[in-house]
N, C-alpha and C. Protein backbone atom coordinates (compact mmCIF):
# COMPACT_ATOMS: atom_id res chain seq x y z
N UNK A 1 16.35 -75.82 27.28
CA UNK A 1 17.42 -76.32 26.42
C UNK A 1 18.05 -77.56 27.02
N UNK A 2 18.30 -78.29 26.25
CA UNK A 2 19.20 -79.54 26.77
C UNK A 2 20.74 -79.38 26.35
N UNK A 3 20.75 -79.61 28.15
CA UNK A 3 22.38 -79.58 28.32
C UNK A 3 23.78 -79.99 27.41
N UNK A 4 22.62 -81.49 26.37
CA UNK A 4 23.80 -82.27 25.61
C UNK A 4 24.12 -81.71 24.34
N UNK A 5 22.93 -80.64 24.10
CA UNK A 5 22.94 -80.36 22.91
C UNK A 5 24.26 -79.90 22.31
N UNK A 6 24.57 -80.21 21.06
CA UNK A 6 25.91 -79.45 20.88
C UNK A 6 25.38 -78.37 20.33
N UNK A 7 26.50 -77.25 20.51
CA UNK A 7 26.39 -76.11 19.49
C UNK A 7 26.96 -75.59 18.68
N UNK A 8 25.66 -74.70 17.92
CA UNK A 8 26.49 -74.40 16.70
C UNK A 8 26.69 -72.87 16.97
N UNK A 9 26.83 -71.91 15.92
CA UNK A 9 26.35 -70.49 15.65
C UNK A 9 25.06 -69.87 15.46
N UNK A 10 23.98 -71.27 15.09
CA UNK A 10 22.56 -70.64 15.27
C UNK A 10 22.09 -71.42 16.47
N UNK A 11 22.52 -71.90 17.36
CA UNK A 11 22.03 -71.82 18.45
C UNK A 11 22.54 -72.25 19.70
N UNK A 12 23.81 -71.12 19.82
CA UNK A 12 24.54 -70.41 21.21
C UNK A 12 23.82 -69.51 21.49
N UNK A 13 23.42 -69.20 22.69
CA UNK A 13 23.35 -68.07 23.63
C UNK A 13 23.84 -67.18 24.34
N UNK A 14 24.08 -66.15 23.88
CA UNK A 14 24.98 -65.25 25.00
C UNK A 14 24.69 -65.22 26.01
N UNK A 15 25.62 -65.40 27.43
CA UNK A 15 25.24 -64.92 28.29
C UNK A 15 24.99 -63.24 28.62
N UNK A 16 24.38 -63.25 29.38
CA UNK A 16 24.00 -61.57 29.63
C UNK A 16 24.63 -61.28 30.64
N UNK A 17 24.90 -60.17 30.79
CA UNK A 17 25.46 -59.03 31.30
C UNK A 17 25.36 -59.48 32.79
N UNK A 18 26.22 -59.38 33.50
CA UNK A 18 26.36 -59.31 34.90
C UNK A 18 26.36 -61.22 35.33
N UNK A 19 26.00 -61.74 34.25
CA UNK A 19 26.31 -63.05 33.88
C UNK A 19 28.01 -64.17 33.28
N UNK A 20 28.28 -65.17 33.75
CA UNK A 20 29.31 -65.49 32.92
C UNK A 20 28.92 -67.10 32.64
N UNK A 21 29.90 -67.89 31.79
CA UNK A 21 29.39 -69.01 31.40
C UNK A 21 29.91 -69.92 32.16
N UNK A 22 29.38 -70.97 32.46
CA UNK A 22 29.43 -71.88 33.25
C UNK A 22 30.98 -73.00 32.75
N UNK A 23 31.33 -72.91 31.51
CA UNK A 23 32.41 -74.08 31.12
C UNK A 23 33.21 -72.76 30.11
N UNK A 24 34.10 -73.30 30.59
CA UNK A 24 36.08 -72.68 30.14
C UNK A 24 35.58 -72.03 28.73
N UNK A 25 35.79 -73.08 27.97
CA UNK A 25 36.09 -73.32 26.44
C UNK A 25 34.32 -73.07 26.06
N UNK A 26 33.54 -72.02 26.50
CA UNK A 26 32.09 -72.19 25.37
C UNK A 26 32.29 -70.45 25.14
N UNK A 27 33.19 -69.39 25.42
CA UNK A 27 32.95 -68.19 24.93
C UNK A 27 31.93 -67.65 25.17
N UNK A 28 31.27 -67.48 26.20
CA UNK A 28 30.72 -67.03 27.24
C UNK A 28 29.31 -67.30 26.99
N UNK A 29 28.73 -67.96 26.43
CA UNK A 29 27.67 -68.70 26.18
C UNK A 29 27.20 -69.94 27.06
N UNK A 30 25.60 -70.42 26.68
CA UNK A 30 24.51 -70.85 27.65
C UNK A 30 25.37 -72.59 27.92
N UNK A 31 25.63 -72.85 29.05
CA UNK A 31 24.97 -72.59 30.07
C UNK A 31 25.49 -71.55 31.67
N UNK A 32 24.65 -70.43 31.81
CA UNK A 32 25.33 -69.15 31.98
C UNK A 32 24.92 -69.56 33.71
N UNK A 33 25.95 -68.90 34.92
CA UNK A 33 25.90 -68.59 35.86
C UNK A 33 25.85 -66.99 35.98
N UNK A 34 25.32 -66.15 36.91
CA UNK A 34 25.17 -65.00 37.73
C UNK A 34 26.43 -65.17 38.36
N UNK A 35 27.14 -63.85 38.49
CA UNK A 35 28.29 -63.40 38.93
C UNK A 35 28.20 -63.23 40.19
N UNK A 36 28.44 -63.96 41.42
CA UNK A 36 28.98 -63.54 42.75
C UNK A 36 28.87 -62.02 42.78
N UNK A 37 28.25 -61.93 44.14
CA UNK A 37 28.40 -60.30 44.64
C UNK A 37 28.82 -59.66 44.69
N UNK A 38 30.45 -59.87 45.04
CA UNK A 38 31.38 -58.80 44.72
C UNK A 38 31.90 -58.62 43.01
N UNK A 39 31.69 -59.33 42.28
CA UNK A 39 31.99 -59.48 41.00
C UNK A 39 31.32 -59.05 40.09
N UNK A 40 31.57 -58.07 38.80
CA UNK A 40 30.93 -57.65 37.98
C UNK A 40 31.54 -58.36 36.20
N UNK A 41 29.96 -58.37 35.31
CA UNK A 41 30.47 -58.58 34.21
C UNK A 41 30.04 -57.70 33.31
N UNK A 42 30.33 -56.57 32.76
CA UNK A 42 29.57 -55.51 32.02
C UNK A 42 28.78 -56.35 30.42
N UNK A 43 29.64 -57.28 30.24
CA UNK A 43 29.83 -57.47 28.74
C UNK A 43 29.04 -58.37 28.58
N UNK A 44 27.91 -58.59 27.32
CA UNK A 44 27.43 -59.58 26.72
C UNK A 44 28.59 -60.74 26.62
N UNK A 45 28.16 -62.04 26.70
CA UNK A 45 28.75 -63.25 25.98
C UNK A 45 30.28 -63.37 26.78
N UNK A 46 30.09 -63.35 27.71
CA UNK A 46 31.60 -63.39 28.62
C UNK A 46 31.76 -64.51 29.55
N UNK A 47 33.18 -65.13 29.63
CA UNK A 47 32.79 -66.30 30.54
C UNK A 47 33.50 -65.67 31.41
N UNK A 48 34.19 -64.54 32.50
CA UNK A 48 34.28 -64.03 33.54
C UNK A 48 33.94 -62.93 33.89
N UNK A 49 33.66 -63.17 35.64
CA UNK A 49 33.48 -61.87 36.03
C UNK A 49 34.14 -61.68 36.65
N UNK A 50 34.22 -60.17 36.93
CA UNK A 50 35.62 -59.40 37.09
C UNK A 50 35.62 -58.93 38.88
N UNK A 51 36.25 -59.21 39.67
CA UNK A 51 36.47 -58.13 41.10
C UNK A 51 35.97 -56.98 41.08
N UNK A 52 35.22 -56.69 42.34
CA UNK A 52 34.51 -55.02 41.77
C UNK A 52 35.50 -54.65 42.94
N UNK A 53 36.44 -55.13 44.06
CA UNK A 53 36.55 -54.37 45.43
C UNK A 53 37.47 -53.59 44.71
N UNK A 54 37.30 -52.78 45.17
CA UNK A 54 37.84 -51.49 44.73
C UNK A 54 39.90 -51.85 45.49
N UNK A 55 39.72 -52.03 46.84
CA UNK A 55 40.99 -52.11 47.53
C UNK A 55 41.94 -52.86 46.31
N UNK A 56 41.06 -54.43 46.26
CA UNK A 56 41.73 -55.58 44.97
C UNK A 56 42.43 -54.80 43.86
N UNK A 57 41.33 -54.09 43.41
CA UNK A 57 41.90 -53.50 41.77
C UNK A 57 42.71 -52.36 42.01
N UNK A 58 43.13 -51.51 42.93
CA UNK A 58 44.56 -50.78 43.50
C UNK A 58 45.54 -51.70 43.46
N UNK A 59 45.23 -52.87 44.12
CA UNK A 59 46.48 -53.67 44.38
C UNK A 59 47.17 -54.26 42.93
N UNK A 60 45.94 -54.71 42.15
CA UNK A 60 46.28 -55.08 41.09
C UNK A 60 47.31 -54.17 40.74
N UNK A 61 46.92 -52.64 40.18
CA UNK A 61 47.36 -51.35 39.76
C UNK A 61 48.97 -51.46 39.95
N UNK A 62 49.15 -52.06 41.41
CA UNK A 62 50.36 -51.68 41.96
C UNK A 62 50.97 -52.70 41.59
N UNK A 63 50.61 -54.16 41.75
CA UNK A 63 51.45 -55.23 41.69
C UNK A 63 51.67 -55.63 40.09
N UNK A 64 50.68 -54.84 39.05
CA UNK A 64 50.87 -55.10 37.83
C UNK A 64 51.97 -54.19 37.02
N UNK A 65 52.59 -52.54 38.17
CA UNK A 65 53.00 -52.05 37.42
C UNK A 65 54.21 -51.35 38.41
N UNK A 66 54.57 -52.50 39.48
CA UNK A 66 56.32 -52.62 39.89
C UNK A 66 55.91 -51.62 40.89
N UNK A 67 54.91 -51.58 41.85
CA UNK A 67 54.77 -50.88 42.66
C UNK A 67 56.01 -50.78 43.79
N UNK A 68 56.55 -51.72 44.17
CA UNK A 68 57.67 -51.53 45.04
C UNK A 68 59.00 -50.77 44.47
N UNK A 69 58.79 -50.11 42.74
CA UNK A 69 60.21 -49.80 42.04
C UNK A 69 58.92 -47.90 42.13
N UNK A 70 57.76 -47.83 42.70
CA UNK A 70 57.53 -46.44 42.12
C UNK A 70 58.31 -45.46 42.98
N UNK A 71 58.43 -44.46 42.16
CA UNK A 71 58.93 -43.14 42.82
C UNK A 71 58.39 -42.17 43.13
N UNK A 72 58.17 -41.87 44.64
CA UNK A 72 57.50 -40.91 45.23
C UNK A 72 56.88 -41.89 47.01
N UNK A 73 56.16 -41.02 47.08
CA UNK A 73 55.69 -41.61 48.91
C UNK A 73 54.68 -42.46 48.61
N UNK A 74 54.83 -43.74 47.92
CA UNK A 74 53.61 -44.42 47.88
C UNK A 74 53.58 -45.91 49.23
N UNK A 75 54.42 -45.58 50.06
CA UNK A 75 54.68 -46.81 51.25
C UNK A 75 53.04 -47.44 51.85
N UNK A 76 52.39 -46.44 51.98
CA UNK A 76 50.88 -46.77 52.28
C UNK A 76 50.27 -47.40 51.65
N UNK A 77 50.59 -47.47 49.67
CA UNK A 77 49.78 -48.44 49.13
C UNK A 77 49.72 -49.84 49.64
N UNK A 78 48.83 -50.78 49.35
CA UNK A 78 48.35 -52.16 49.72
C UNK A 78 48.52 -52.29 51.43
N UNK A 79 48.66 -51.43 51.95
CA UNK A 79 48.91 -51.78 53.76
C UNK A 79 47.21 -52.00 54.04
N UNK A 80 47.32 -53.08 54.52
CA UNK A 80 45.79 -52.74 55.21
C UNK A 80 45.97 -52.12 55.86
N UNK A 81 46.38 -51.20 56.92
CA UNK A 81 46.57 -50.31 57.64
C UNK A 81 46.26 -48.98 57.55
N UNK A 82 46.19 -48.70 56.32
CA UNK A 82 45.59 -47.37 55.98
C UNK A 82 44.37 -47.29 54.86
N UNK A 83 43.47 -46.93 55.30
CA UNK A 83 42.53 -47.10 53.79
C UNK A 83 42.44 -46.58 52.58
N UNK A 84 42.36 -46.95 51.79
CA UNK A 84 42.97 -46.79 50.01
C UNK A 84 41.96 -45.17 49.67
N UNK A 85 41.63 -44.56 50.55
CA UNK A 85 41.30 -43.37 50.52
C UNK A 85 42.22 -42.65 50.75
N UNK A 86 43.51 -42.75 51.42
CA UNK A 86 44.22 -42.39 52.29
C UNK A 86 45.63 -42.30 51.55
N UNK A 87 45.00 -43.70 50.25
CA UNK A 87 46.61 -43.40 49.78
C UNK A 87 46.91 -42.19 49.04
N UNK A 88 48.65 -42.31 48.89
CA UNK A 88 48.91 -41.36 47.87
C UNK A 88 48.47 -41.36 46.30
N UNK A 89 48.23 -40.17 45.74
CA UNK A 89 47.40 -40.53 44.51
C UNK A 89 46.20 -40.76 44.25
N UNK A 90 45.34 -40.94 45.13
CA UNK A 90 44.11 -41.72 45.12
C UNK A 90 42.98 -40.67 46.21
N UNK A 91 42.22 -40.40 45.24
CA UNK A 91 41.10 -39.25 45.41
C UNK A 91 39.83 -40.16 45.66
N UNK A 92 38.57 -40.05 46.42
CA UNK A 92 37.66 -40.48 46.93
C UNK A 92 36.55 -39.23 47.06
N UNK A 93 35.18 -39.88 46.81
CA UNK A 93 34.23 -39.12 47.01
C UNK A 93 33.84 -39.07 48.84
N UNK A 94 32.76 -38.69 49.22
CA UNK A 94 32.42 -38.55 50.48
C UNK A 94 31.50 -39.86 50.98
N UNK A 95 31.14 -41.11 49.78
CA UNK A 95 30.45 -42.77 49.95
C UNK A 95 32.06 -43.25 49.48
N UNK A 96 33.16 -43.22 49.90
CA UNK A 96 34.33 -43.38 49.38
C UNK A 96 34.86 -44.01 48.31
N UNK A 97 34.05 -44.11 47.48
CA UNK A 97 34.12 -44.59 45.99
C UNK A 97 35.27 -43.64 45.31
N UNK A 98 36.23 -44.38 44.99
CA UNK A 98 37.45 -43.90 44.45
C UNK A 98 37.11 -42.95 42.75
N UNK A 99 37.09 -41.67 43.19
CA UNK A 99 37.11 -40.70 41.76
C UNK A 99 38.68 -40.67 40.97
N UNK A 100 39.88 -40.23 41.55
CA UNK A 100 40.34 -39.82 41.02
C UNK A 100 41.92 -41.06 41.23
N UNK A 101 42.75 -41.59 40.49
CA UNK A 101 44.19 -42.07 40.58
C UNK A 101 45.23 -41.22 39.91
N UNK A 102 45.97 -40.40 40.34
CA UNK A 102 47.10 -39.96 39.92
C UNK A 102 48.23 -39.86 40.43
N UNK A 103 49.24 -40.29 39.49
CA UNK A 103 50.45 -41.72 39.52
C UNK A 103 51.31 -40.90 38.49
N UNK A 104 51.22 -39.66 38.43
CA UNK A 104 52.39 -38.99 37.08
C UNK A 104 53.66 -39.28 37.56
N UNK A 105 54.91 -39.74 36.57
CA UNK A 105 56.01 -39.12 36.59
C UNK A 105 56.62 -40.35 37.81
N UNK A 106 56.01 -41.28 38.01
CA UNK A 106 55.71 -42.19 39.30
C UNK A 106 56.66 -43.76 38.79
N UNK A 107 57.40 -43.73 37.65
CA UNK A 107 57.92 -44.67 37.40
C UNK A 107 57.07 -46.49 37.30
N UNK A 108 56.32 -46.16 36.98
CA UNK A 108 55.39 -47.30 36.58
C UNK A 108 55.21 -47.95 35.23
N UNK A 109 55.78 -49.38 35.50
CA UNK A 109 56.31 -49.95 34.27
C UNK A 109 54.93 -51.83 34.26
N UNK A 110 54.35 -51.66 33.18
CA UNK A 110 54.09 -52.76 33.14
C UNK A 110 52.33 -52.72 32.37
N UNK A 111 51.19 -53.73 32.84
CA UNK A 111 50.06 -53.42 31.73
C UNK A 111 49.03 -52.92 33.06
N UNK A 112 48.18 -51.96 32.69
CA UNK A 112 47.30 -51.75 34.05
C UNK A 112 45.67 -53.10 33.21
N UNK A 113 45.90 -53.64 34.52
CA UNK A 113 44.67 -54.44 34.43
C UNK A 113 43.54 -54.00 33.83
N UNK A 114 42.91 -54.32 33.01
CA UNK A 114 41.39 -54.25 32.87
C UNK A 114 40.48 -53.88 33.73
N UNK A 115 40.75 -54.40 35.14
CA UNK A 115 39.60 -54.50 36.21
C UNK A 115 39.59 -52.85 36.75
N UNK A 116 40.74 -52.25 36.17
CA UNK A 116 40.40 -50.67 36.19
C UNK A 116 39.12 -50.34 36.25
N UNK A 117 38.88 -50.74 34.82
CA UNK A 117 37.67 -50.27 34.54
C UNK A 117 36.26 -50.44 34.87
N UNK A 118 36.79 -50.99 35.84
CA UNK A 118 35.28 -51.43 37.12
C UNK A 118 35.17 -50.72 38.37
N UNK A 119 35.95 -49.49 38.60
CA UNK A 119 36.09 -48.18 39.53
C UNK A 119 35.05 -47.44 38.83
N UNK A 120 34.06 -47.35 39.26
CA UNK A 120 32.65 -47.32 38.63
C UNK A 120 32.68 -45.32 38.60
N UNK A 121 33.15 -44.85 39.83
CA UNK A 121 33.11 -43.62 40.00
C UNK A 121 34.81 -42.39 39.43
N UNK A 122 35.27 -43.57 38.52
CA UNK A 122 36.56 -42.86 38.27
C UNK A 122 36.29 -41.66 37.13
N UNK A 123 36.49 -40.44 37.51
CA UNK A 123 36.48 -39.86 36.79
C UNK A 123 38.02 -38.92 36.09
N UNK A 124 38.82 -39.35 36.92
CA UNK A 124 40.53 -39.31 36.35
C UNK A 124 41.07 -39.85 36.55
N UNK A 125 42.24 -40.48 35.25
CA UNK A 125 43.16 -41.51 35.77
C UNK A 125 44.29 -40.31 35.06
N UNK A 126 45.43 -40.49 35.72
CA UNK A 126 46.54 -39.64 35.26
C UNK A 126 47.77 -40.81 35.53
N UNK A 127 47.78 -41.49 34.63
CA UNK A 127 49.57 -41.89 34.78
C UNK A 127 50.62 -41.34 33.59
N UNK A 128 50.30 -40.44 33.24
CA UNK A 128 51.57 -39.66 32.55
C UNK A 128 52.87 -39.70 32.78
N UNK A 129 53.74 -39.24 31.83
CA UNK A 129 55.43 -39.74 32.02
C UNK A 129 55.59 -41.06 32.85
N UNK A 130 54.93 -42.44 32.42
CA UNK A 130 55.62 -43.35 33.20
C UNK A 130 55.59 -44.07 32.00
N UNK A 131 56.21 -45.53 32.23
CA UNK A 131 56.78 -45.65 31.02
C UNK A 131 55.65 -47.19 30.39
């Protein structure tokens, strides 16, 4: 394909999956880059890819939803000092891939990121009664 071509609707290309597009403004279409290693893109036709580190998308969790206002023992979250296995709320398998986040009743105000949904091994999220 040539680069100058303009496009239309019959002939954009989606980028594929685990792929994103190379320029801002084309809606995730050709001309497509491969997503960096730590970065995932599940979605056809996307121009980003998303953080897979698991630590990142906790932090997000916290800093998107007033983590310094939650209520209960969450002082360990984002410390590098303790590993996000370790925190409160936060369940891990035995390859420490984070299964489980629960945050009930925890005063958490705000939008939980998207990049949630790239905790590949989550099989519960519980933030109930927060607001």
């Amino acid at each position: 394909l040539d680069l100058e071509t303009e496009r239309t609707g019959c002939n954009s290309i989606a980028c594929p999956a685990g792929y994103r597009s190379l320029e801002d403004d084309t809606d995730g279409v050709f001309p497509c880059a491969k997503c960096d290693h730590y970065f995932v893109n599940p979605h056809l036709g996307s121009s980003l890819c998303y953080e897979a580190n698991q630590y990142l998308i906790l932090s997000h969790l916290y800093y998107a939803t007033g983590g310094k206002e939650w209520v209960g023992d969450y002082k360990n979250w984002v410390s590098s000092d303790s590993p996000f296995c370790e925190w409160e709320g936060v369940e891990c398998n035995a390859k420490s891939d984070i299964v489980k986040v629960k945050l009930p009743n925890s005063n958490l105000r705000g939008t939980i990121s998207e990049d949630m949904g790239f905790l590949r091994y989550l099989v519960e999220l519980d933030l109930s009664g927060n607001h």
